[in-house]
Protein backbone atom coordinates (compact mmCIF):
# COMPACT_ATOMS: atom_id res chain seq x y z
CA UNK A 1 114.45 -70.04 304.14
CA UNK A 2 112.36 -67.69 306.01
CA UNK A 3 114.69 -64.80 305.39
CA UNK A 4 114.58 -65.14 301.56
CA UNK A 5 110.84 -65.55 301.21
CA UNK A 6 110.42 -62.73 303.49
CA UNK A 7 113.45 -60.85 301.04
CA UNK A 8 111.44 -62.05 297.74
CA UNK A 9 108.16 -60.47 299.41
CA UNK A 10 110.05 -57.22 299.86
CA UNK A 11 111.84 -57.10 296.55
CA UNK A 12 107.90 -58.15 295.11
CA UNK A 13 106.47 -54.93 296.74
CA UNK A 14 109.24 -52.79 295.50
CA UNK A 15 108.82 -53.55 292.00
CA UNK A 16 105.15 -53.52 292.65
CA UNK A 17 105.80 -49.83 293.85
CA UNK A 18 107.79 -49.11 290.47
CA UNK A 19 104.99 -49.99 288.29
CA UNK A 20 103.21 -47.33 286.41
CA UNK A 21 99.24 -47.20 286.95
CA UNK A 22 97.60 -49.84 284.40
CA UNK A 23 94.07 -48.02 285.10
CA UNK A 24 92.95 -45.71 287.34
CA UNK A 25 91.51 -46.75 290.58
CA UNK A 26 88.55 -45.10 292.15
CA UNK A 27 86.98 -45.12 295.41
CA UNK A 28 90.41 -44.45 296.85
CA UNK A 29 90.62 -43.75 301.03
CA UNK A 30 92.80 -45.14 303.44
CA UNK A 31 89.87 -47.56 303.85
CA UNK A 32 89.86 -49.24 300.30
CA UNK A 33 90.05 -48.75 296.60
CA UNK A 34 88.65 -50.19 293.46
CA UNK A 35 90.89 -51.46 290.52
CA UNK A 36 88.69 -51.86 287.48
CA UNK A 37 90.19 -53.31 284.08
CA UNK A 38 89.05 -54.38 280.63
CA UNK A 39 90.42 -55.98 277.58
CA UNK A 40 89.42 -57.16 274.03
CA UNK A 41 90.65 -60.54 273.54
CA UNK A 42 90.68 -62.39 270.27
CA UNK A 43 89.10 -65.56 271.50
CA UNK A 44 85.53 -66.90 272.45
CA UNK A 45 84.56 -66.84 276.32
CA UNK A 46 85.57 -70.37 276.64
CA UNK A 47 88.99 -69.95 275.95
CA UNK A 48 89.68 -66.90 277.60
CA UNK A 49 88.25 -69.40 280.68
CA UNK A 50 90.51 -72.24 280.07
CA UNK A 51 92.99 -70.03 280.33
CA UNK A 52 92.13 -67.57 283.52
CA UNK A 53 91.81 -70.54 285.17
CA UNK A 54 96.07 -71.86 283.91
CA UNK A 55 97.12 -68.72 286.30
CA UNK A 56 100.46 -70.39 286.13
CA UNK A 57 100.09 -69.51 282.07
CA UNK A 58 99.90 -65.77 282.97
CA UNK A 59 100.80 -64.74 286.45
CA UNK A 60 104.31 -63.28 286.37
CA UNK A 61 106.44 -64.94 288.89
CA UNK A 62 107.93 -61.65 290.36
CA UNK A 63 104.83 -61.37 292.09
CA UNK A 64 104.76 -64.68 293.82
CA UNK A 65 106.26 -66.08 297.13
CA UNK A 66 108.22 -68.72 295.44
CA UNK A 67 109.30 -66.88 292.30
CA UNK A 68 107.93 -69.64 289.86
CA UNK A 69 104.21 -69.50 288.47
CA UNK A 70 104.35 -73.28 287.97
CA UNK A 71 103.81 -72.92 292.00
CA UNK A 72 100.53 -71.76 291.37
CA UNK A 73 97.06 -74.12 291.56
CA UNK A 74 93.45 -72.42 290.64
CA UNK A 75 90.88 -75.24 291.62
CA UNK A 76 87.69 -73.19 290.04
CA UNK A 77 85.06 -73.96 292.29
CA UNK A 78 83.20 -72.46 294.86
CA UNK A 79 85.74 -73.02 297.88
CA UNK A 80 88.56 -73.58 295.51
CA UNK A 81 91.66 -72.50 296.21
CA UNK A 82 94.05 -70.33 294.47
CA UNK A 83 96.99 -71.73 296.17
CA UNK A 84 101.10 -71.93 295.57
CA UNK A 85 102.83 -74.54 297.07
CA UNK A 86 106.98 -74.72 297.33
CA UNK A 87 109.53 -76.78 298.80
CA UNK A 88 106.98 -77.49 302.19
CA UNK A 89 105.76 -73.71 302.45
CA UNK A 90 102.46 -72.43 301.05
CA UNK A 91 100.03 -69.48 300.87
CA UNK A 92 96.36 -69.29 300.06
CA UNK A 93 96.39 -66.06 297.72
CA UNK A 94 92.36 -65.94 297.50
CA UNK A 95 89.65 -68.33 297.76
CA UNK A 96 87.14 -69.18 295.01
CA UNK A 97 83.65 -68.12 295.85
CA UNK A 98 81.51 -68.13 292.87
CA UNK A 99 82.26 -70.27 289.58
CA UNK A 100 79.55 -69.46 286.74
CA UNK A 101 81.83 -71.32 283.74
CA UNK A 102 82.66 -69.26 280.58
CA UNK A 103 81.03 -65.83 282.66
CA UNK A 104 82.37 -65.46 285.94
CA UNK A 105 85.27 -66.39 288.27
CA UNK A 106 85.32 -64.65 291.63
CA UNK A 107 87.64 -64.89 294.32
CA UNK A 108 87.86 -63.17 297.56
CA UNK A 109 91.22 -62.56 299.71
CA UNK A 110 93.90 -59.96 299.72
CA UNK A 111 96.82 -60.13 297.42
CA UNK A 112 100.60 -60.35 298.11
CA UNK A 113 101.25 -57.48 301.19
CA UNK A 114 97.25 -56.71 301.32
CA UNK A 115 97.09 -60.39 303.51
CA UNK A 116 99.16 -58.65 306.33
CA UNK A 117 96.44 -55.42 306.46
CA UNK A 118 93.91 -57.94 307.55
CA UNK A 119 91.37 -56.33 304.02
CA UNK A 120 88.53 -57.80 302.72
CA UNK A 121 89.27 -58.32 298.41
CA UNK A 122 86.73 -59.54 295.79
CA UNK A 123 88.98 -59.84 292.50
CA UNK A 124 86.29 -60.82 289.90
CA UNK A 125 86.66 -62.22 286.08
CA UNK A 126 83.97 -61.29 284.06
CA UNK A 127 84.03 -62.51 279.94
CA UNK A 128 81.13 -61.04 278.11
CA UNK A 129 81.01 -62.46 274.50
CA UNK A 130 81.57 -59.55 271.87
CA UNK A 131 81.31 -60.90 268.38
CA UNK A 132 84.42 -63.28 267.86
CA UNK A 133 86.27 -61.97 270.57
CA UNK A 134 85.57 -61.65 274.21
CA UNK A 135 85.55 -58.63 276.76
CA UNK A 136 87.28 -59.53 279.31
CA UNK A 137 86.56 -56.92 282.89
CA UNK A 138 88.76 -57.68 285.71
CA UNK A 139 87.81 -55.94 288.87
CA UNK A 140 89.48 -55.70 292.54
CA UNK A 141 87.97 -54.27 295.56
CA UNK A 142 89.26 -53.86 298.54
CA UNK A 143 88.00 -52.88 301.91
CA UNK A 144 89.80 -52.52 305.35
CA UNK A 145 89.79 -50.60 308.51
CA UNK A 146 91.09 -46.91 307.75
CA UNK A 147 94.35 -47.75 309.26
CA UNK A 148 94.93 -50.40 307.00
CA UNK A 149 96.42 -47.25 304.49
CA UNK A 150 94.97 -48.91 301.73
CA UNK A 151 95.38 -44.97 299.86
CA UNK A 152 99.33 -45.75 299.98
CA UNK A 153 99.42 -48.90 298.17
CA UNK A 154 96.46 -48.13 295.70
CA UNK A 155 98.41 -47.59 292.86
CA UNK A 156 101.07 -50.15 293.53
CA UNK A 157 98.60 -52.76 293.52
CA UNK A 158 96.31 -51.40 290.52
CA UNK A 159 100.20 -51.73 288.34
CA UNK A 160 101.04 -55.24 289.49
CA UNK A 161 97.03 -56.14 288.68
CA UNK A 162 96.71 -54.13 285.69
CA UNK A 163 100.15 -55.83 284.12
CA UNK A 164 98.62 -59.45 285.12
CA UNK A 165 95.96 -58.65 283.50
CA UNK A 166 97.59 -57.38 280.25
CA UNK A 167 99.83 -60.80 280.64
CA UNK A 168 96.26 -62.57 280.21
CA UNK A 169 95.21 -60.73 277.33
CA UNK A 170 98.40 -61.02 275.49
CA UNK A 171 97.79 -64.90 275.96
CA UNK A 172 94.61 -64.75 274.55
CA UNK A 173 95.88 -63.17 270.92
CA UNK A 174 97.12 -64.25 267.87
CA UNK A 175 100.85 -65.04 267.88
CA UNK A 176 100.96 -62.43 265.05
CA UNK A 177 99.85 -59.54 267.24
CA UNK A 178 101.08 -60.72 270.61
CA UNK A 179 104.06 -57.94 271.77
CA UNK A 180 107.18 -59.23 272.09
């Protein structure tokens, strides 16, 4: 069992690798980078809540430990966890550290093959009504010790993040103009 979560995990970065960039990062070093997105959905702040918070909805199961999204929990409040649980294993992906409903969701941890570099990660949700719709900024920083080589896997991590998020915002539209 240990073999083929450790193969998934490998396979997961490789395809991470293969994405292309989804925005650019800045504040890249060896040290840490910053993965900044943003999005115009077609739905009031509350909704675009309901459904950050269904990460099973959105979060594509290639980039998971147990291939299946329906592993995923999101409990959103402060010391919530954003957990995925599978056949007696587990990981806590990030923790839950501020909860202001309908505005912000913030979570801190590192994702997928950033939990082995020992980094410090704030991901944070931000919805900012905009007429109808909602602006939806999704933001990632991460901090480590230089040798963490956090320049090397910028980019991988700013394509698996930046297609999540896109995942999101294609939830969030009108069947009509949702891509298929």
């Amino acid at each position: 069992m240990v073999s083929a979560i450790a193969a998934r995990v490998t396979l997961a970065a490789a395809i991470a690798a293969s994405f292309p960039c989804a925005a650019k990062t800045s504040e890249v070093s060896p040290s840490g980078f910053v993965a900044s997105f943003r999005e115009e959905v077609d739905a009031p702040p509350a909704e675009a809540w309901t459904a950050i918070v269904q990460i099973s909805r959105w979060w594509d199961g290639e980039h998971s430990y147990s291939g299946d999204p329906a592993n995923f929990s999101l409990d959103p409040v402060a010391g919530g966890c954003w957990c995925e649980r599978w056949d007696g294993n587990s990981v806590e992906h990030m923790r839950v550290v501020q909860v202001l409903r309908n505005n912000t969701l913030r979570l801190a941890g590192g994702l997928g093959p950033l939990q082995a570099r020992a980094v410090n990660g704030v991901l944070t949700f931000a919805l900012a009504p905009n007429g109808g719709k909602t602006t939806l900024s999704v933001t990632y920083r991460v901090r480590g010790s230089p040798d963490a080589g956090l320049d090397k896997v910028a980019d991988a991590v700013d394509g698996v993040l930046g297609a999540q998020v896109k995942r999101l915002a294609a939830l969030l539209r009108p069947a009509a103009e949702t891509p298929r």
